[in-house]
PDB file of N, CA and C in Angstrom:
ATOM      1  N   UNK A   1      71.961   6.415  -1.300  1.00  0.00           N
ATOM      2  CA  UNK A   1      72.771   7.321  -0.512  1.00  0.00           C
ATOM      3  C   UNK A   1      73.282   8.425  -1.426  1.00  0.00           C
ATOM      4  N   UNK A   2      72.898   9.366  -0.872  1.00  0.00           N
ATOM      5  CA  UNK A   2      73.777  10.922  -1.438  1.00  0.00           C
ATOM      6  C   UNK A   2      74.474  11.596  -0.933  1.00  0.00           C
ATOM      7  N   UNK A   3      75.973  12.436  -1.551  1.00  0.00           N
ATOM      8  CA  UNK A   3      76.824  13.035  -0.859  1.00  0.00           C
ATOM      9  C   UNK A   3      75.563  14.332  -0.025  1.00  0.00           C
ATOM     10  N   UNK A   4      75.841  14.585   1.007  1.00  0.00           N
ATOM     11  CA  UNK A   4      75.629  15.872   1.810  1.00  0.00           C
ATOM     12  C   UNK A   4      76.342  16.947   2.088  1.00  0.00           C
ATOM     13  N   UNK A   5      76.340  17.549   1.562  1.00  0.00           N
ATOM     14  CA  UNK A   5      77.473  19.121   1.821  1.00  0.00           C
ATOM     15  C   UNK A   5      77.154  20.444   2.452  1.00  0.00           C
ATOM     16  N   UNK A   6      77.219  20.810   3.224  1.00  0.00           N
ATOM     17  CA  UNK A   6      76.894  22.313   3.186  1.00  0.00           C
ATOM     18  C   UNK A   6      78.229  23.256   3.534  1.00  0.00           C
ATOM     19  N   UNK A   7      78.248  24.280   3.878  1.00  0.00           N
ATOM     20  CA  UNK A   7      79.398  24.891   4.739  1.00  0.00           C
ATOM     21  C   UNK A   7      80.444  24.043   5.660  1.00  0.00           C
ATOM     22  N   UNK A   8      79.235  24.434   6.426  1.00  0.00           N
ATOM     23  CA  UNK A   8      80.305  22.763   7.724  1.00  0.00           C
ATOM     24  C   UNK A   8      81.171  22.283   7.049  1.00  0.00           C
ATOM     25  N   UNK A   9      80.579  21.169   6.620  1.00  0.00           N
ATOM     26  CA  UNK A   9      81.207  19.680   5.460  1.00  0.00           C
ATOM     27  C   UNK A   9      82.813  20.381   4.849  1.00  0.00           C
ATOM     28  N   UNK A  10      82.301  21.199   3.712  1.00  0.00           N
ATOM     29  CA  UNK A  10      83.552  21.932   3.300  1.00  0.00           C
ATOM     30  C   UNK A  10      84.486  22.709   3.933  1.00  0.00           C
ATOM     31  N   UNK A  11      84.064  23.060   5.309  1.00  0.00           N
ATOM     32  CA  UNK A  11      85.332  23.882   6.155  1.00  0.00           C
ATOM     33  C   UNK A  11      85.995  22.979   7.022  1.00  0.00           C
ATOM     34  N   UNK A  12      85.172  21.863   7.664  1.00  0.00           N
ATOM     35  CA  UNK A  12      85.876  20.640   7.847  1.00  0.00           C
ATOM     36  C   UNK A  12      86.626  19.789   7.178  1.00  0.00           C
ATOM     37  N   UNK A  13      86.171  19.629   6.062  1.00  0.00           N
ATOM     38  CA  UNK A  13      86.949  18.474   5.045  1.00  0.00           C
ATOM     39  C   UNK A  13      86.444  17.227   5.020  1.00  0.00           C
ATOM     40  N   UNK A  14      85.087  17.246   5.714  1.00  0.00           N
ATOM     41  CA  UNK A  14      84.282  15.907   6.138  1.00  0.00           C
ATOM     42  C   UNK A  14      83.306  15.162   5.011  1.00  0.00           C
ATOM     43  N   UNK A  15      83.132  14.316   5.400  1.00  0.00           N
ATOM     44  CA  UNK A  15      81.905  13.705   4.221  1.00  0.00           C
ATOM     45  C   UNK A  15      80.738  13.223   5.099  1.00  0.00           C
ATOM     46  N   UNK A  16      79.398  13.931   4.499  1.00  0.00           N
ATOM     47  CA  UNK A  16      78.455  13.159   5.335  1.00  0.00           C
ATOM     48  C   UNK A  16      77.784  12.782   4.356  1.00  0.00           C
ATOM     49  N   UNK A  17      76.579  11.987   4.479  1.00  0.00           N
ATOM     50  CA  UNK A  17      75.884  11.059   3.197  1.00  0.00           C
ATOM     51  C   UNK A  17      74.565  11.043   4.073  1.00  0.00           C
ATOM     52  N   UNK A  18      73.622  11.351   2.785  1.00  0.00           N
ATOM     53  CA  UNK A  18      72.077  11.178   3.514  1.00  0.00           C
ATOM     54  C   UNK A  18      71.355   9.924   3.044  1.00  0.00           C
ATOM     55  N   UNK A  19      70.227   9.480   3.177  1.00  0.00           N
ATOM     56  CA  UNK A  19      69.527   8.518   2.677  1.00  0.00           C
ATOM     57  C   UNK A  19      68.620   8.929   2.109  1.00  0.00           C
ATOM     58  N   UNK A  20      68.115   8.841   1.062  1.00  0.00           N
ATOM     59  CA  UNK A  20      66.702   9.505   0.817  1.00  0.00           C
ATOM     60  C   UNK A  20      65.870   8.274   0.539  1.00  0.00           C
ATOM     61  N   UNK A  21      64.441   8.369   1.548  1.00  0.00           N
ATOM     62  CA  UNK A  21      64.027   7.026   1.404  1.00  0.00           C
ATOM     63  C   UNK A  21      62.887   7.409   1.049  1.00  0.00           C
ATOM     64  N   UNK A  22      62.230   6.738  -0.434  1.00  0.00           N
ATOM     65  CA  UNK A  22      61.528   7.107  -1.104  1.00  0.00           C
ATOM     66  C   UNK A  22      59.285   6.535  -1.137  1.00  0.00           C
ATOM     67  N   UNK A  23      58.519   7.574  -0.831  1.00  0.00           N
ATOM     68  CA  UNK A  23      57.513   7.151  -0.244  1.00  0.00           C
ATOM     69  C   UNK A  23      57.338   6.776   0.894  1.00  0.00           C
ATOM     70  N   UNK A  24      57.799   7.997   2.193  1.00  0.00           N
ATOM     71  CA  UNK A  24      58.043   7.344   3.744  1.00  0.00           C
ATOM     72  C   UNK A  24      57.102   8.896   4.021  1.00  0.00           C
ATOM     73  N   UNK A  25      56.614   9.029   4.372  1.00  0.00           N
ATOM     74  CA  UNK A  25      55.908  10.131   4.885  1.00  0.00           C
ATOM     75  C   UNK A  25      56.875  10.670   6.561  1.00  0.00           C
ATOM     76  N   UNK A  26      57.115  12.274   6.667  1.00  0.00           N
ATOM     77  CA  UNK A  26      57.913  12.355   7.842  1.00  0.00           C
ATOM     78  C   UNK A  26      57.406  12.032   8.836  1.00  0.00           C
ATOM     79  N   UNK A  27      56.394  11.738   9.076  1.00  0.00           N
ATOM     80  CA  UNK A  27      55.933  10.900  10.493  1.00  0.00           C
ATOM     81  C   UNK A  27      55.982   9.644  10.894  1.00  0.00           C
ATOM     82  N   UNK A  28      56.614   8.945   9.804  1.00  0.00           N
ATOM     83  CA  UNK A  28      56.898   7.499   9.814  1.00  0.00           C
ATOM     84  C   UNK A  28      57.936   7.368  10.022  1.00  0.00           C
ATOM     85  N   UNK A  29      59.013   8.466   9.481  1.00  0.00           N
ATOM     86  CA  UNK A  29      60.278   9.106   9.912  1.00  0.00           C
ATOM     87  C   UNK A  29      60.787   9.321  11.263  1.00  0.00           C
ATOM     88  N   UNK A  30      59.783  10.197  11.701  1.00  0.00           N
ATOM     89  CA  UNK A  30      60.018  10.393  13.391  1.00  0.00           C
ATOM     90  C   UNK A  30      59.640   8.739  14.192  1.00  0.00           C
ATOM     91  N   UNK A  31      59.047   8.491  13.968  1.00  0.00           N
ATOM     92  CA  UNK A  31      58.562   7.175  14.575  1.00  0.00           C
ATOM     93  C   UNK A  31      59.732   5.392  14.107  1.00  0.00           C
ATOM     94  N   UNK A  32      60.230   5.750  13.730  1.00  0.00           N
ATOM     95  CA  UNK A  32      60.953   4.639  13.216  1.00  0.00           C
ATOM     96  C   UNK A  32      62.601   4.443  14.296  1.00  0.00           C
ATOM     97  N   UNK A  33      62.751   5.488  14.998  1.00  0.00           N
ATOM     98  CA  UNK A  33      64.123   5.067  15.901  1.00  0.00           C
ATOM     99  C   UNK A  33      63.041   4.210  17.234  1.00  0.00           C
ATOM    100  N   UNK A  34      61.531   4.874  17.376  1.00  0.00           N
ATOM    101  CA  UNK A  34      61.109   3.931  18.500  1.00  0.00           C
ATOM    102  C   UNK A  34      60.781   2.824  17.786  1.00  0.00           C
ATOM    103  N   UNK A  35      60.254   2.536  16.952  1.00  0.00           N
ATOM    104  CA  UNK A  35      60.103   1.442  16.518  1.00  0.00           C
ATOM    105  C   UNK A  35      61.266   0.166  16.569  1.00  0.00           C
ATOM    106  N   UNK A  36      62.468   0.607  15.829  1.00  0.00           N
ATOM    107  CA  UNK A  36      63.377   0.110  15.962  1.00  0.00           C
ATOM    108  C   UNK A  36      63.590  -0.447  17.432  1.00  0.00           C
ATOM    109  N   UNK A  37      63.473   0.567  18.305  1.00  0.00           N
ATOM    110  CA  UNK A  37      64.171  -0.074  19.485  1.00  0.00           C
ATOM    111  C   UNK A  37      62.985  -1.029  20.462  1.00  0.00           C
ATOM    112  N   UNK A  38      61.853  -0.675  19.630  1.00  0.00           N
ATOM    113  CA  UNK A  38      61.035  -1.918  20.547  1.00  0.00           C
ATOM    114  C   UNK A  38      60.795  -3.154  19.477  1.00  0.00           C
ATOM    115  N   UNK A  39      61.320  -2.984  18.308  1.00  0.00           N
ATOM    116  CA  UNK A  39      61.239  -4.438  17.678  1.00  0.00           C
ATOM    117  C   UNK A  39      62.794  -5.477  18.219  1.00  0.00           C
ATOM    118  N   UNK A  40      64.028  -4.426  18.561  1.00  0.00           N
ATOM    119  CA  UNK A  40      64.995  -5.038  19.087  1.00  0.00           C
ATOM    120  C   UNK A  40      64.768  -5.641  20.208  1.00  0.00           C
ATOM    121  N   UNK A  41      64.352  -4.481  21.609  1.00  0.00           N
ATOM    122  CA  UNK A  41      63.960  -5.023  22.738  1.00  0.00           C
ATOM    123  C   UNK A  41      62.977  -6.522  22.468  1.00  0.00           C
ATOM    124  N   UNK A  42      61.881  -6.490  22.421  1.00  0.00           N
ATOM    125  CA  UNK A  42      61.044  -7.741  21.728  1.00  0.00           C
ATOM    126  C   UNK A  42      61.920  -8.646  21.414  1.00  0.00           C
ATOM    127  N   UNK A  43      63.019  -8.860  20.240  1.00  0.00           N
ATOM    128  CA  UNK A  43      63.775  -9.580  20.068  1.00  0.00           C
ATOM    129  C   UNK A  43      64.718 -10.346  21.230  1.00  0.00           C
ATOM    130  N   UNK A  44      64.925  -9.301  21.916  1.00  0.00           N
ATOM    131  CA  UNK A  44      66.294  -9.825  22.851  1.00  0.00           C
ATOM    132  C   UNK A  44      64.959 -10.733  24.174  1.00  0.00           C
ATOM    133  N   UNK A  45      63.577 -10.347  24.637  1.00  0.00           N
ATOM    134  CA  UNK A  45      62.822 -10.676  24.819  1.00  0.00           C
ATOM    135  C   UNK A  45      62.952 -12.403  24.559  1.00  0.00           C
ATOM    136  N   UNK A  46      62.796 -12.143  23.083  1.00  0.00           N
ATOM    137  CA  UNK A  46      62.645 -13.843  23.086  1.00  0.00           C
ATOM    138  C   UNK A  46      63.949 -14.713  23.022  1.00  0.00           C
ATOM    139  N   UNK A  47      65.403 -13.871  22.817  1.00  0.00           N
ATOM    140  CA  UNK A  47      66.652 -14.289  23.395  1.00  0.00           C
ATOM    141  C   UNK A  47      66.724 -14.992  24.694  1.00  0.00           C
ATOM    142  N   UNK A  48      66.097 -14.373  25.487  1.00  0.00           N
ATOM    143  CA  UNK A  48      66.145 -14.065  26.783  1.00  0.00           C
ATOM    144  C   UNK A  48      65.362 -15.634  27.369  1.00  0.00           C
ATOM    145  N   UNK A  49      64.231 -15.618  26.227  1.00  0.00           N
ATOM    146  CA  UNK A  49      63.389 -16.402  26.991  1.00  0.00           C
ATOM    147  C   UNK A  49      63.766 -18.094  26.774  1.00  0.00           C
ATOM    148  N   UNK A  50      64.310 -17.836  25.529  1.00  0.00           N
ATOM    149  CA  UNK A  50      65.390 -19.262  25.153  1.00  0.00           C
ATOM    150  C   UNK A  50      66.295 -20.082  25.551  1.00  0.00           C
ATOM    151  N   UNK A  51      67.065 -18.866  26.073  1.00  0.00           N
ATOM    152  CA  UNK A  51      67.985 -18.717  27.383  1.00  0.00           C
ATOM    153  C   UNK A  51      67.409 -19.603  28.778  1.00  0.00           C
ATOM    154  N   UNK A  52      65.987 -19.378  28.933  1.00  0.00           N
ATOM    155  CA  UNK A  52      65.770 -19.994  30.386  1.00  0.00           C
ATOM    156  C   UNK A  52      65.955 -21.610  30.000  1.00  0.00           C
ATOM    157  N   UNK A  53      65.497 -22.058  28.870  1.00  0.00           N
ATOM    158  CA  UNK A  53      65.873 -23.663  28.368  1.00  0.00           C
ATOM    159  C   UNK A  53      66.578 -24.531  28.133  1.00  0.00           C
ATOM    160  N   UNK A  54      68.354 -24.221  28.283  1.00  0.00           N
ATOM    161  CA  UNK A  54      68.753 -24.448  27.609  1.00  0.00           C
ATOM    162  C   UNK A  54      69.096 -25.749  26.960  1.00  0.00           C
ATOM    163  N   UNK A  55      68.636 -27.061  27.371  1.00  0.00           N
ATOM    164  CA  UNK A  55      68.825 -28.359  27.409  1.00  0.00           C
ATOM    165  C   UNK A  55      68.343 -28.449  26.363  1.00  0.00           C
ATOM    166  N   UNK A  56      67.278 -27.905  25.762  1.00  0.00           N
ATOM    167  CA  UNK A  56      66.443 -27.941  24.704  1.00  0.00           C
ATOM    168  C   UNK A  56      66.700 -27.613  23.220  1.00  0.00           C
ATOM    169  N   UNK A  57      66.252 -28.251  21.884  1.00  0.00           N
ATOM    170  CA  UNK A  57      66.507 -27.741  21.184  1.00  0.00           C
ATOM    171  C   UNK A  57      65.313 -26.760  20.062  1.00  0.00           C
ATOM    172  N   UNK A  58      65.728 -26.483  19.184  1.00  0.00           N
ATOM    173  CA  UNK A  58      65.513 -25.220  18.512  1.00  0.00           C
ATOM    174  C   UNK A  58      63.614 -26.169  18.132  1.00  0.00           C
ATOM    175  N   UNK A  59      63.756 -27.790  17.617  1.00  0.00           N
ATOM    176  CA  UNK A  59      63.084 -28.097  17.514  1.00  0.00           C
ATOM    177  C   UNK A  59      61.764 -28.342  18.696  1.00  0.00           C
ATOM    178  N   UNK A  60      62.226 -29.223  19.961  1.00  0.00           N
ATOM    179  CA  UNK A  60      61.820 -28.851  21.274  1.00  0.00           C
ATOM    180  C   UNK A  60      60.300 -27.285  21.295  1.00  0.00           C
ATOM    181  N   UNK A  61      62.135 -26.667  21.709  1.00  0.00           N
ATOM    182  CA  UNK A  61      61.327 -25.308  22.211  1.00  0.00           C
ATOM    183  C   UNK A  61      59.759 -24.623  20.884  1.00  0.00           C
ATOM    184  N   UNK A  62      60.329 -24.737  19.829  1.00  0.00           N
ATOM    185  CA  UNK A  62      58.959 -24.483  18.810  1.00  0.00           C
ATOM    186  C   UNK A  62      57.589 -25.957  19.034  1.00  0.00           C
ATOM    187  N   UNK A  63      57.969 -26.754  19.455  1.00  0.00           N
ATOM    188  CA  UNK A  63      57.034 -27.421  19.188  1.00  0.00           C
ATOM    189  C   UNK A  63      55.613 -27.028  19.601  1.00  0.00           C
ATOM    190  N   UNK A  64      54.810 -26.667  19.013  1.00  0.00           N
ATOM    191  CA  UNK A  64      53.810 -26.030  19.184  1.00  0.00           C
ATOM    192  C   UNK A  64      52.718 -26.820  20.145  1.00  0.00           C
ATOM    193  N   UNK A  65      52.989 -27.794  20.661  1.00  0.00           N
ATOM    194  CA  UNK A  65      52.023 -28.442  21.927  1.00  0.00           C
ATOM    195  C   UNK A  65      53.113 -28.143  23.030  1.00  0.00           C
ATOM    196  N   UNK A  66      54.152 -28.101  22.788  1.00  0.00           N
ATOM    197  CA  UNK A  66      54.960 -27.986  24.710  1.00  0.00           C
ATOM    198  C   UNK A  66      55.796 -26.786  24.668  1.00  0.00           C
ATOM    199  N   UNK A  67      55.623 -26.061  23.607  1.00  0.00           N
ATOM    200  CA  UNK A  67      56.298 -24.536  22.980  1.00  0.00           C
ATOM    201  C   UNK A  67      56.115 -23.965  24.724  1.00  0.00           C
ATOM    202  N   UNK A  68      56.952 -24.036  25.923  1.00  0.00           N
ATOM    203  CA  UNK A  68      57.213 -22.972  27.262  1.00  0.00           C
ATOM    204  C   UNK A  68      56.844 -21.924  27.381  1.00  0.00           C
ATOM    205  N   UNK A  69      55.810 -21.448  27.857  1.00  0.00           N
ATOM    206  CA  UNK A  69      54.969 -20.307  27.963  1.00  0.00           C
ATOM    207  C   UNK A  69      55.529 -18.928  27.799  1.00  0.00           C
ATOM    208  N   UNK A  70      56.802 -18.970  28.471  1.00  0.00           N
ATOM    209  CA  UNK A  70      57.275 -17.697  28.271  1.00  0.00           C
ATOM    210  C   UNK A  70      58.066 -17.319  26.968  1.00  0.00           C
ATOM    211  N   UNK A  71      58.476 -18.366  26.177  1.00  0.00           N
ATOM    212  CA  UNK A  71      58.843 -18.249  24.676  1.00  0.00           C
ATOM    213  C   UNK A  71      57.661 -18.285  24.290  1.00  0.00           C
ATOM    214  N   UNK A  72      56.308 -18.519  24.201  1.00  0.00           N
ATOM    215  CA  UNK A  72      55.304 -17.766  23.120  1.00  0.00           C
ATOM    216  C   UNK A  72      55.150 -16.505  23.835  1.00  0.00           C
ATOM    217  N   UNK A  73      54.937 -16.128  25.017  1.00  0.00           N
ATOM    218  CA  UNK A  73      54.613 -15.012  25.166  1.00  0.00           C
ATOM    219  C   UNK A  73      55.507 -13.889  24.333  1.00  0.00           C
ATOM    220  N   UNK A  74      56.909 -14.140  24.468  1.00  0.00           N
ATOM    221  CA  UNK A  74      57.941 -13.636  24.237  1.00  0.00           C
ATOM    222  C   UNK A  74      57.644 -13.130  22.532  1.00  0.00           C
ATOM    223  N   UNK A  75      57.214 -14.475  22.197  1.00  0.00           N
ATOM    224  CA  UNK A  75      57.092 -14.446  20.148  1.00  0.00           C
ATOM    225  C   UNK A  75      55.767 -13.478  20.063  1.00  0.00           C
ATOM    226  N   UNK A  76      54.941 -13.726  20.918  1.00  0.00           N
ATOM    227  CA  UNK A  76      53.725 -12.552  21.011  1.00  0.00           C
ATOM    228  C   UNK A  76      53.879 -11.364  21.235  1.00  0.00           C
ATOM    229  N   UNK A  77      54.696 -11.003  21.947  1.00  0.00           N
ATOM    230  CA  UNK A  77      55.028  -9.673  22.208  1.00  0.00           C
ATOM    231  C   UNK A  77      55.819  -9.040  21.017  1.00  0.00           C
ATOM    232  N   UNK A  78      56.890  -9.760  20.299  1.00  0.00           N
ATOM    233  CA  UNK A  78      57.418  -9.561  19.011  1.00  0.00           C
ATOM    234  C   UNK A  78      56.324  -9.338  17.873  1.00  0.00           C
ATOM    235  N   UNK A  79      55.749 -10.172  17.529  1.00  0.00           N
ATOM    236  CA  UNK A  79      54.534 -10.200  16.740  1.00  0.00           C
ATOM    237  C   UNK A  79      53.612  -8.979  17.003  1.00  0.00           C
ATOM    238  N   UNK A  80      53.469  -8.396  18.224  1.00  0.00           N
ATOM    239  CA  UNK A  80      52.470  -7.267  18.277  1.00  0.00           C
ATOM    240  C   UNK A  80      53.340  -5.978  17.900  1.00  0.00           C
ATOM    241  N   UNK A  81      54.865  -6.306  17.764  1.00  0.00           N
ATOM    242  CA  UNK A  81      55.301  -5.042  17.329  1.00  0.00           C
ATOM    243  C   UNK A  81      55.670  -5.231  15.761  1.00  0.00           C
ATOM    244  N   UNK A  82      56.172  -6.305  15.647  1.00  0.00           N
ATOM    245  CA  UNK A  82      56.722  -6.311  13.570  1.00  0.00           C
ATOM    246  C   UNK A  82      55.662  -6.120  12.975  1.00  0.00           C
ATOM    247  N   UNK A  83      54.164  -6.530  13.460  1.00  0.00           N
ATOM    248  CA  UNK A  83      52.983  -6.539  12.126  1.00  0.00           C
ATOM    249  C   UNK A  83      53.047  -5.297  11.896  1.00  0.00           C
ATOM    250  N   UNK A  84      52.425  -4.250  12.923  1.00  0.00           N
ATOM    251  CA  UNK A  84      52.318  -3.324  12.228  1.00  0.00           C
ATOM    252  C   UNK A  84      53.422  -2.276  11.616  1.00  0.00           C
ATOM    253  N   UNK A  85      54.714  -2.619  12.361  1.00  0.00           N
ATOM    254  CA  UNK A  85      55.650  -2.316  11.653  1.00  0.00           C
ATOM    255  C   UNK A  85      55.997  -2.376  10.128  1.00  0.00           C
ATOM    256  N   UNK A  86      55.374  -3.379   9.899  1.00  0.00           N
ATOM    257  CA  UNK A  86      55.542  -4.455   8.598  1.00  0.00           C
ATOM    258  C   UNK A  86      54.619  -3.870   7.576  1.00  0.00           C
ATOM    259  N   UNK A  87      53.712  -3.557   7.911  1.00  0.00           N
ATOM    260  CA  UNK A  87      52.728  -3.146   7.058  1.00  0.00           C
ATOM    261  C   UNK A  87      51.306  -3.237   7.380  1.00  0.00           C
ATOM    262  N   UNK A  88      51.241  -4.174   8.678  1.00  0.00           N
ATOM    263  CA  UNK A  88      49.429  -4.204   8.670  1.00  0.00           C
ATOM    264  C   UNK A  88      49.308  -3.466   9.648  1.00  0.00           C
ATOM    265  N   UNK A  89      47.880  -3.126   9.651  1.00  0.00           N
ATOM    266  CA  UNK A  89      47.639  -1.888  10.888  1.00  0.00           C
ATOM    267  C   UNK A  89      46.902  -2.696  11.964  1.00  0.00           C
ATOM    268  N   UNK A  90      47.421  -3.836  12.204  1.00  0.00           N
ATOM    269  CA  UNK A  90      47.388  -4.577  13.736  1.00  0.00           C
ATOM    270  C   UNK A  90      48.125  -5.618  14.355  1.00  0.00           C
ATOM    271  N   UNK A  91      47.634  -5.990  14.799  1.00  0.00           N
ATOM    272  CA  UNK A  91      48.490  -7.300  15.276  1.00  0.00           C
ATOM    273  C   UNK A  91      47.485  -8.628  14.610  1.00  0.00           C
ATOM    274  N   UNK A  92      48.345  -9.561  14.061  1.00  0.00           N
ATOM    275  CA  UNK A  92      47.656 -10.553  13.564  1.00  0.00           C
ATOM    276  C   UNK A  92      47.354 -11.682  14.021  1.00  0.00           C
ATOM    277  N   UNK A  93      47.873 -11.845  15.499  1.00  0.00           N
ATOM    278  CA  UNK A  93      47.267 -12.865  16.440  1.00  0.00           C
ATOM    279  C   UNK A  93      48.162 -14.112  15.744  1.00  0.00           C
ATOM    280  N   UNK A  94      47.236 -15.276  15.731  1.00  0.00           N
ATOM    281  CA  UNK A  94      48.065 -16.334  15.354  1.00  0.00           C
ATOM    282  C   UNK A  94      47.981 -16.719  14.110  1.00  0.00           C
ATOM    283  N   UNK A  95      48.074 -15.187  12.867  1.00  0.00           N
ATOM    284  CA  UNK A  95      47.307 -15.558  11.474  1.00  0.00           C
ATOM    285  C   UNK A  95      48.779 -15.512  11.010  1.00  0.00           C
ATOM    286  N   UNK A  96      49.173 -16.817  10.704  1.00  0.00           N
ATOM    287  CA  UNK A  96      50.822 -17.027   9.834  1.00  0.00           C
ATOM    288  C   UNK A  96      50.677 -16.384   9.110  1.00  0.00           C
ATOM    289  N   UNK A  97      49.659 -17.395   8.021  1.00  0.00           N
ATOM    290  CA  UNK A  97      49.534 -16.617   6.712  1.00  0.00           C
ATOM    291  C   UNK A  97      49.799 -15.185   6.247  1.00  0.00           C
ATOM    292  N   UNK A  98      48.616 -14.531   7.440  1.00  0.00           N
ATOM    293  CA  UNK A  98      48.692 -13.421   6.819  1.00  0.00           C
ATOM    294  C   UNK A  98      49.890 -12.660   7.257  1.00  0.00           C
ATOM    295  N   UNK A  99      51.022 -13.350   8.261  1.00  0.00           N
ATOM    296  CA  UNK A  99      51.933 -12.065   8.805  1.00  0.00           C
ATOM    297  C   UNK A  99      53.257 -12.699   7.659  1.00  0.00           C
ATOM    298  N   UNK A 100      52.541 -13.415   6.751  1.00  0.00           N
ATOM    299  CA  UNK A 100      53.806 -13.889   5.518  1.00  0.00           C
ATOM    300  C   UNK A 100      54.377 -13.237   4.864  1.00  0.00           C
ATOM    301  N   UNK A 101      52.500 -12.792   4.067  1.00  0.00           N
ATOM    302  CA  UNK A 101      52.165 -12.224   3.375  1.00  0.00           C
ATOM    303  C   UNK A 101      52.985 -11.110   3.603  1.00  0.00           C
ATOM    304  N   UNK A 102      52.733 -10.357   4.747  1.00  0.00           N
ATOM    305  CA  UNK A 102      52.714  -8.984   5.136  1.00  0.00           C
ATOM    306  C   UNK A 102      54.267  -8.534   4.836  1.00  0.00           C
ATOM    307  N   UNK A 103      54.923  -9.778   5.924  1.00  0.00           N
ATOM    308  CA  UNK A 103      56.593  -9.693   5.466  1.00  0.00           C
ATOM    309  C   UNK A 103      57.015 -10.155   4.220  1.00  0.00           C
ATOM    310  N   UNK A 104      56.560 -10.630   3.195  1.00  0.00           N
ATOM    311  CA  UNK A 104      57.213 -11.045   2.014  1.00  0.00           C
ATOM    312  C   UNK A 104      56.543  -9.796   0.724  1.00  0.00           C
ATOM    313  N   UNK A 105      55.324  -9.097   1.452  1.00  0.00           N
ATOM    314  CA  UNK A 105      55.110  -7.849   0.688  1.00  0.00           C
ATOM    315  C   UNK A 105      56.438  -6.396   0.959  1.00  0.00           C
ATOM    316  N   UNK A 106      56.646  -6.638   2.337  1.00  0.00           N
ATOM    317  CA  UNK A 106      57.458  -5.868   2.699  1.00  0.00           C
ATOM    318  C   UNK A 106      58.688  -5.708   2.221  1.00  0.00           C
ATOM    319  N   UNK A 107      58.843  -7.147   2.168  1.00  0.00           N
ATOM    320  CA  UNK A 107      59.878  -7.528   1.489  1.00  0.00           C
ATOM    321  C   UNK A 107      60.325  -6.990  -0.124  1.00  0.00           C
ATOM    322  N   UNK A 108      59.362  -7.432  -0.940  1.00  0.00           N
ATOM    323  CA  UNK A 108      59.313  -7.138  -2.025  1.00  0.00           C
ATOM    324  C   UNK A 108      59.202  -5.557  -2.379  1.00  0.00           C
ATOM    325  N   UNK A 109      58.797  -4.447  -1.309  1.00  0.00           N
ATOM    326  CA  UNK A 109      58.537  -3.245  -1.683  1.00  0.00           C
ATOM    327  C   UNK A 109      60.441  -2.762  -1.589  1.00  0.00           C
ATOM    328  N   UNK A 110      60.737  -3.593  -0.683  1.00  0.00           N
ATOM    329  CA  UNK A 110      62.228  -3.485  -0.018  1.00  0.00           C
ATOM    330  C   UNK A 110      63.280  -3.305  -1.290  1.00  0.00           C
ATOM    331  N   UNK A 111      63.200  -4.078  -2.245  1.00  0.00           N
ATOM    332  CA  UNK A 111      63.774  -4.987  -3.344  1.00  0.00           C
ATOM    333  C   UNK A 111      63.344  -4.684  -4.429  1.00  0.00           C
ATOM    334  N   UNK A 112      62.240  -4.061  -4.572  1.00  0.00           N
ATOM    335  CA  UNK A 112      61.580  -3.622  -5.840  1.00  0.00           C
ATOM    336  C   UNK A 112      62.791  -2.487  -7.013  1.00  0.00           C
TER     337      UNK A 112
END
């Protein structure tokens, strides 16, 4: 974060602060408030769909033979938006591995 100043700033008495985020190309720029709001939506998606269960627990609902159709759909629909968010240029279907990878590279570029 860096102070921001121009005219304005100083005739107001205000402080604004920019981000400068380093290796983002501006079109990844423009594209990142939709992104955001369909990796949230997606999220609340599978809130939502958790919600229809509630008797159930965290273990239950994942179990991957009786996992309730509309919580995978829900995790699918999430998944088709974080991969490529994340870094790969698709959706990775049901490849763990590779959407690990993808987030723990992401991760690491994050943190670097």
């Amino acid at each position: 974060m860096h102070p921001y100043r121009t005219g304005r700033e100083l005739v107001r008495r205000t402080d604004r602060w920019c981000l400068w985020l380093v290796d983002i190309e501006p079109s990844e720029l423009k594209q990142s408030p939709s992104i955001r709001k369909s990796i949230i939506a997606a999220g609340r998606t599978v809130l939502a769909a958790r919600a229809n269960h509630p008797g159930q627990s965290l273990a239950d609902l994942y179990d991957p033979l009786t996992m309730p159709p509309d919580l995978r759909r829900a995790h699918e629909r999430l998944d088709k938006v974080v991969d490529p968010a994340f870094g790969d240029d698709k959706w990775l279907k049901d490849d763990d591995e590779a959407r690990l990878r993808v987030l723990f590279a992401g991760y690491a570029r994050m943190t670097a």
